[in-house]
Structure formats: C-alpha cells, structure tokens
PDB file of N, CA and C in Angstrom:
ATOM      1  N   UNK A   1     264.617 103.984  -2.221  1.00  0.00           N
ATOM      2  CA  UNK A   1     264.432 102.972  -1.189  1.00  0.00           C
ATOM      3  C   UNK A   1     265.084 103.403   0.121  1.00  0.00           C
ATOM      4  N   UNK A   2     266.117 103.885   0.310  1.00  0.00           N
ATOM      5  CA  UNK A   2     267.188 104.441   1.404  1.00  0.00           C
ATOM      6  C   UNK A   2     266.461 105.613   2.101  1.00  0.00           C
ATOM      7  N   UNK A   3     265.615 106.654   1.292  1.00  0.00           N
ATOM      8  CA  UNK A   3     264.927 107.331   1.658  1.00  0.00           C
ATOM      9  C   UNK A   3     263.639 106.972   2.100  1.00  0.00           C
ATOM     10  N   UNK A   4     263.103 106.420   1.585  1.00  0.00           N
ATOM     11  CA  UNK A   4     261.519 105.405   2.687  1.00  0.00           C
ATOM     12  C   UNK A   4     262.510 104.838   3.997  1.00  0.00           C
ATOM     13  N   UNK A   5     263.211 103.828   3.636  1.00  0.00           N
ATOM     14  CA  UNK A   5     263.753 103.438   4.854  1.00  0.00           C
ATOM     15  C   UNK A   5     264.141 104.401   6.047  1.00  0.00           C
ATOM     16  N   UNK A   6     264.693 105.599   5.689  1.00  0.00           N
ATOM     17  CA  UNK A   6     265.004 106.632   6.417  1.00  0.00           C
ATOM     18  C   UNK A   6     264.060 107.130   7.173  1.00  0.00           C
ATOM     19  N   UNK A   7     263.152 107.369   6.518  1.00  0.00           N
ATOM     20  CA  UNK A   7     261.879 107.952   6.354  1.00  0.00           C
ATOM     21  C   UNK A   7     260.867 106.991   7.868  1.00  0.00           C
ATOM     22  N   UNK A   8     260.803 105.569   7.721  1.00  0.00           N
ATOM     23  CA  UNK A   8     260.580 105.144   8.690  1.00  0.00           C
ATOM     24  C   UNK A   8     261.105 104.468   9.697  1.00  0.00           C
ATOM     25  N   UNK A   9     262.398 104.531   9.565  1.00  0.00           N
ATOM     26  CA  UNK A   9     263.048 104.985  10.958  1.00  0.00           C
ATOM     27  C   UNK A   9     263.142 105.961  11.679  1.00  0.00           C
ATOM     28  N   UNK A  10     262.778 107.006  11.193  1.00  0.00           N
ATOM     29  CA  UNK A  10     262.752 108.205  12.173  1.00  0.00           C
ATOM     30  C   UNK A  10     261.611 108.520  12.253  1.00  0.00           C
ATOM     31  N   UNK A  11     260.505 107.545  11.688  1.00  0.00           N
ATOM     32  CA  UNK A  11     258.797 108.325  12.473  1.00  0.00           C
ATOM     33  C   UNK A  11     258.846 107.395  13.626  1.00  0.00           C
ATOM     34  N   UNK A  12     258.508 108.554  14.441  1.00  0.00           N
ATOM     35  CA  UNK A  12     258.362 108.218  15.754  1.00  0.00           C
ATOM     36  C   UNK A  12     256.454 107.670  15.953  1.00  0.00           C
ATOM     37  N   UNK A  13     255.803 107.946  15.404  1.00  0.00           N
ATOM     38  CA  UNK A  13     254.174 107.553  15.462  1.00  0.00           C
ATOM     39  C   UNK A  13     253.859 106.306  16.173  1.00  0.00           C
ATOM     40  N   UNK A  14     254.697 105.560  15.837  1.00  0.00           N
ATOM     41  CA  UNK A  14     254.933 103.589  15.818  1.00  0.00           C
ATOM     42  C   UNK A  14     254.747 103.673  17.063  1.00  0.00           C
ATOM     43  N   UNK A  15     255.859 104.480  17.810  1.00  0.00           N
ATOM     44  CA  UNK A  15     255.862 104.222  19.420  1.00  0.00           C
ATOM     45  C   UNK A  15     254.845 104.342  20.136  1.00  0.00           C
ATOM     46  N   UNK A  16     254.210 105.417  19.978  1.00  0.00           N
ATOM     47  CA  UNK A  16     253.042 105.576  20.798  1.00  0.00           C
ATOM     48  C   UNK A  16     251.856 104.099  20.794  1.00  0.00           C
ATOM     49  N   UNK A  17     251.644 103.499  19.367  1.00  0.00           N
ATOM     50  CA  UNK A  17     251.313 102.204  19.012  1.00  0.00           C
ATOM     51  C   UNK A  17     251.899 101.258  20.433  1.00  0.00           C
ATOM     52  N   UNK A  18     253.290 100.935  19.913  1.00  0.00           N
ATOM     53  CA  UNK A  18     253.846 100.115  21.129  1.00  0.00           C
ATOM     54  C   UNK A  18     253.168  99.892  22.792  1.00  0.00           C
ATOM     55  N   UNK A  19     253.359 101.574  22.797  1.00  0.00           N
ATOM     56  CA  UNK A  19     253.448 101.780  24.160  1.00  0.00           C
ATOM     57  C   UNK A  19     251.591 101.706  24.643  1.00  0.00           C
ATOM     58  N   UNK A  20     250.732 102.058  23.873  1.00  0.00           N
ATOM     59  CA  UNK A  20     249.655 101.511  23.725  1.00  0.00           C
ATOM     60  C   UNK A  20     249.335 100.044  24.241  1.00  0.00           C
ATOM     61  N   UNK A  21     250.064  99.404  23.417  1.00  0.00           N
ATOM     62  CA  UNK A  21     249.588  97.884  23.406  1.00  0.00           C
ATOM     63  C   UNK A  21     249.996  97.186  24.612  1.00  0.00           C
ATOM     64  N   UNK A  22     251.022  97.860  25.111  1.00  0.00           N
ATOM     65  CA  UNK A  22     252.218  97.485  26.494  1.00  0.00           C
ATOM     66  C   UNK A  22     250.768  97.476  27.326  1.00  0.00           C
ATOM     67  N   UNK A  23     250.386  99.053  27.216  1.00  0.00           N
ATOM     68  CA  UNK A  23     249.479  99.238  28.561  1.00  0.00           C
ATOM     69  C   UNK A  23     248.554  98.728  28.353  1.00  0.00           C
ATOM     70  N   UNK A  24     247.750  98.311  27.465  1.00  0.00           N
ATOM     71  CA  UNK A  24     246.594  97.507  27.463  1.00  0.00           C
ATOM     72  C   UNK A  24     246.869  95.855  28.137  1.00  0.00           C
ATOM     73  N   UNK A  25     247.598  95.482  27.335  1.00  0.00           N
ATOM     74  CA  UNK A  25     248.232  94.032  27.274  1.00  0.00           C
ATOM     75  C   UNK A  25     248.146  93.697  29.546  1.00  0.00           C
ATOM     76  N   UNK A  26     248.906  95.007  29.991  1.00  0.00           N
ATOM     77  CA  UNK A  26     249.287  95.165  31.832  1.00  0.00           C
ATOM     78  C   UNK A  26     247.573  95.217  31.945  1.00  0.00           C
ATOM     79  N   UNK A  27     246.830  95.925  31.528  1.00  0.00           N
ATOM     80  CA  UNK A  27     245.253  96.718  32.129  1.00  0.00           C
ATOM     81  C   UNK A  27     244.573  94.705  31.976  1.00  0.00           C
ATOM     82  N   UNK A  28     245.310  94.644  31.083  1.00  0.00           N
ATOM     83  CA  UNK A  28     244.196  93.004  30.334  1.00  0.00           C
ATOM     84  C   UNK A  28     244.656  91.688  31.663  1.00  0.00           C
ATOM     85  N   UNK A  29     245.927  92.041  31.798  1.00  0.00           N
ATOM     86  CA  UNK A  29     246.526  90.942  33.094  1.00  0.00           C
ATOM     87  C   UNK A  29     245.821  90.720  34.208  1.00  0.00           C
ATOM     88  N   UNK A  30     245.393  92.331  34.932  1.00  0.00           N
ATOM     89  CA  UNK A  30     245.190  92.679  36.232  1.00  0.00           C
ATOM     90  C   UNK A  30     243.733  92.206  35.697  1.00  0.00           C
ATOM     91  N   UNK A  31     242.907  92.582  34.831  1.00  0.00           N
ATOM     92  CA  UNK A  31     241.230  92.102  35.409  1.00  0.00           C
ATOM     93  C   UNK A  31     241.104  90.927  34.414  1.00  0.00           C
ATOM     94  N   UNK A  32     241.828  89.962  34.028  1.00  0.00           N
ATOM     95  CA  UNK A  32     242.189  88.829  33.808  1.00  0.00           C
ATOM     96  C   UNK A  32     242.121  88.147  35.239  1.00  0.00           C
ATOM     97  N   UNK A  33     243.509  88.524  35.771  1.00  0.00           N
ATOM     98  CA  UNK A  33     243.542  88.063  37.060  1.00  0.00           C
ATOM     99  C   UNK A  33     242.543  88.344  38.125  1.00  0.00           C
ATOM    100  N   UNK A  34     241.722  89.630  38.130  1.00  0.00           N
ATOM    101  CA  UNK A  34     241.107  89.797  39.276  1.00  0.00           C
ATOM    102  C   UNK A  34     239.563  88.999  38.930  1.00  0.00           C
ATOM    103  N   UNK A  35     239.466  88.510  37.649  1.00  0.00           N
ATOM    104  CA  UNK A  35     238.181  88.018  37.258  1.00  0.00           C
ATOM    105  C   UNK A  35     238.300  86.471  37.882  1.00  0.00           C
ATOM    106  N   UNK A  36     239.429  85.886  37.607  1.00  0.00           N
ATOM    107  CA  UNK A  36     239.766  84.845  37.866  1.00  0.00           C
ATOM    108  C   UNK A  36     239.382  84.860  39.346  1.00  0.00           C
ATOM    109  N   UNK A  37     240.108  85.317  40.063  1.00  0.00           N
ATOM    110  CA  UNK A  37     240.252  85.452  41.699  1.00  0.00           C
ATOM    111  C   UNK A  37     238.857  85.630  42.116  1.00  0.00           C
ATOM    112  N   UNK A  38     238.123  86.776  41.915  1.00  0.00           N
ATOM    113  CA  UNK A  38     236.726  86.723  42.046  1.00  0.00           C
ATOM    114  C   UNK A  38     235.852  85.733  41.648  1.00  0.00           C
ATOM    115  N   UNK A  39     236.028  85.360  40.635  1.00  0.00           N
ATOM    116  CA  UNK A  39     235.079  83.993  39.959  1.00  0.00           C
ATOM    117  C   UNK A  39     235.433  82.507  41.053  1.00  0.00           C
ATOM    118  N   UNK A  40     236.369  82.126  41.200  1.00  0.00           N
ATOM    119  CA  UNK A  40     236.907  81.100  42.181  1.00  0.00           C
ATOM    120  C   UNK A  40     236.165  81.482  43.815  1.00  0.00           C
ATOM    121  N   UNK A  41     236.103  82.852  44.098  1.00  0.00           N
ATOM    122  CA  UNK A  41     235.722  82.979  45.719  1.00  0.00           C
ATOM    123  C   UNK A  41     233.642  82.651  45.157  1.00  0.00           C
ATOM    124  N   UNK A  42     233.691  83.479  44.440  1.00  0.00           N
ATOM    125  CA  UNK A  42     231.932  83.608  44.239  1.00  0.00           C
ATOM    126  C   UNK A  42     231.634  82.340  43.678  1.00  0.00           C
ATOM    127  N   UNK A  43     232.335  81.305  43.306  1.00  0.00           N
ATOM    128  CA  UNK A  43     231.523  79.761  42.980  1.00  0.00           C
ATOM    129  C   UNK A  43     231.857  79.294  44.730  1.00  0.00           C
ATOM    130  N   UNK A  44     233.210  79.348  45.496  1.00  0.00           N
ATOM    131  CA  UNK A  44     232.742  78.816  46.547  1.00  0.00           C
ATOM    132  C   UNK A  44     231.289  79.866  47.467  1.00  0.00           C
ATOM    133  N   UNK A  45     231.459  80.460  47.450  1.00  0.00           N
ATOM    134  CA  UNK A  45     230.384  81.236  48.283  1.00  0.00           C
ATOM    135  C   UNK A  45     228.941  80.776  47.390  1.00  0.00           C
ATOM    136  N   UNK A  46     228.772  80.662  46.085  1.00  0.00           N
ATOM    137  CA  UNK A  46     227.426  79.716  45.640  1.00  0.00           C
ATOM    138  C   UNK A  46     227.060  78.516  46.216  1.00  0.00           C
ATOM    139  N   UNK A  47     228.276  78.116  45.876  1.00  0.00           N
ATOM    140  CA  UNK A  47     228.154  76.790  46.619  1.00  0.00           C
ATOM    141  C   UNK A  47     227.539  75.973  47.813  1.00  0.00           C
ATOM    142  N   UNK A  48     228.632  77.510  48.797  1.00  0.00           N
ATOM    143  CA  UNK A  48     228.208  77.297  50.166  1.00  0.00           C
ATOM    144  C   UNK A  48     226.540  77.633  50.453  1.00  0.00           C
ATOM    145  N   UNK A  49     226.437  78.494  50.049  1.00  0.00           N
ATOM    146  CA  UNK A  49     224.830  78.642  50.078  1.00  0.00           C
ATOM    147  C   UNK A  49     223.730  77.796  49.565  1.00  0.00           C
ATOM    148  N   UNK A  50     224.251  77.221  48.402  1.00  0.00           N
ATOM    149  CA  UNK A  50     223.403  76.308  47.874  1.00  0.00           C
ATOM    150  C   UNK A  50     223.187  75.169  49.076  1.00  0.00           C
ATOM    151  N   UNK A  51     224.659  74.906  49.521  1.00  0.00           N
ATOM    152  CA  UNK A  51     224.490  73.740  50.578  1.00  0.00           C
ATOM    153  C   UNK A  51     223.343  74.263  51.675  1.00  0.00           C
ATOM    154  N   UNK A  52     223.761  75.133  52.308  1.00  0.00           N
ATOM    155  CA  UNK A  52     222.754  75.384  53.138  1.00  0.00           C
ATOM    156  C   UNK A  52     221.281  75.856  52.974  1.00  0.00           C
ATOM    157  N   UNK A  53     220.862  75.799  51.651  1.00  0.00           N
ATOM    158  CA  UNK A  53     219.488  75.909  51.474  1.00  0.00           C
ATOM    159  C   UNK A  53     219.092  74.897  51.340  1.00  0.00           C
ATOM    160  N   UNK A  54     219.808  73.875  50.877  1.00  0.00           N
ATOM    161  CA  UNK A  54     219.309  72.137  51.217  1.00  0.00           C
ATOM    162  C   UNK A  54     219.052  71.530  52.564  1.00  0.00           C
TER     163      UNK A  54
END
C-alpha cells in the first residue's frame, strides 16, 4: 500500500491534466464572456432595425 501511495505521489502525469483543465476552464470564460457581450449588442442592433423597417 505505501508503495502505490508512493508510487502516485510522485507521478507527475496528473499535472499536465490540471493544468489542462485550468486552461480550458480561462479559454471557456473569455468566449463565454465575449458571446455574452456580442449577443446583448446584436439583439440591440436587431432590434433597432426591426424598428426601422416598420
């Protein structure tokens, strides 16, 4: 048991996992956010147009 335990404390493999998920998790924020931001300007700009085709 002391030796598994050993064994995966010192594989390093895991990290790269981590550090993976870090950067996805940051990549998922920014076009989260930029979808948001864009979606809010392009319903007013529908909008506005719709008005003025009436």
């Amino acid at each position: 048991m002391t030796k598994f335990l050993h064994q995966l404390w010192s594989d390093e493999s895991g990290q790269d996992i981590a550090e993976y998920a870090v950067m996805l998790a940051v990549i998922l924020v920014i076009v989260v956010g930029t979808i948001r931001l864009i979606g809010s300007n392009a319903n007013t700009v529908f909008s506005q147009v719709g008005s003025s085709i009436q």
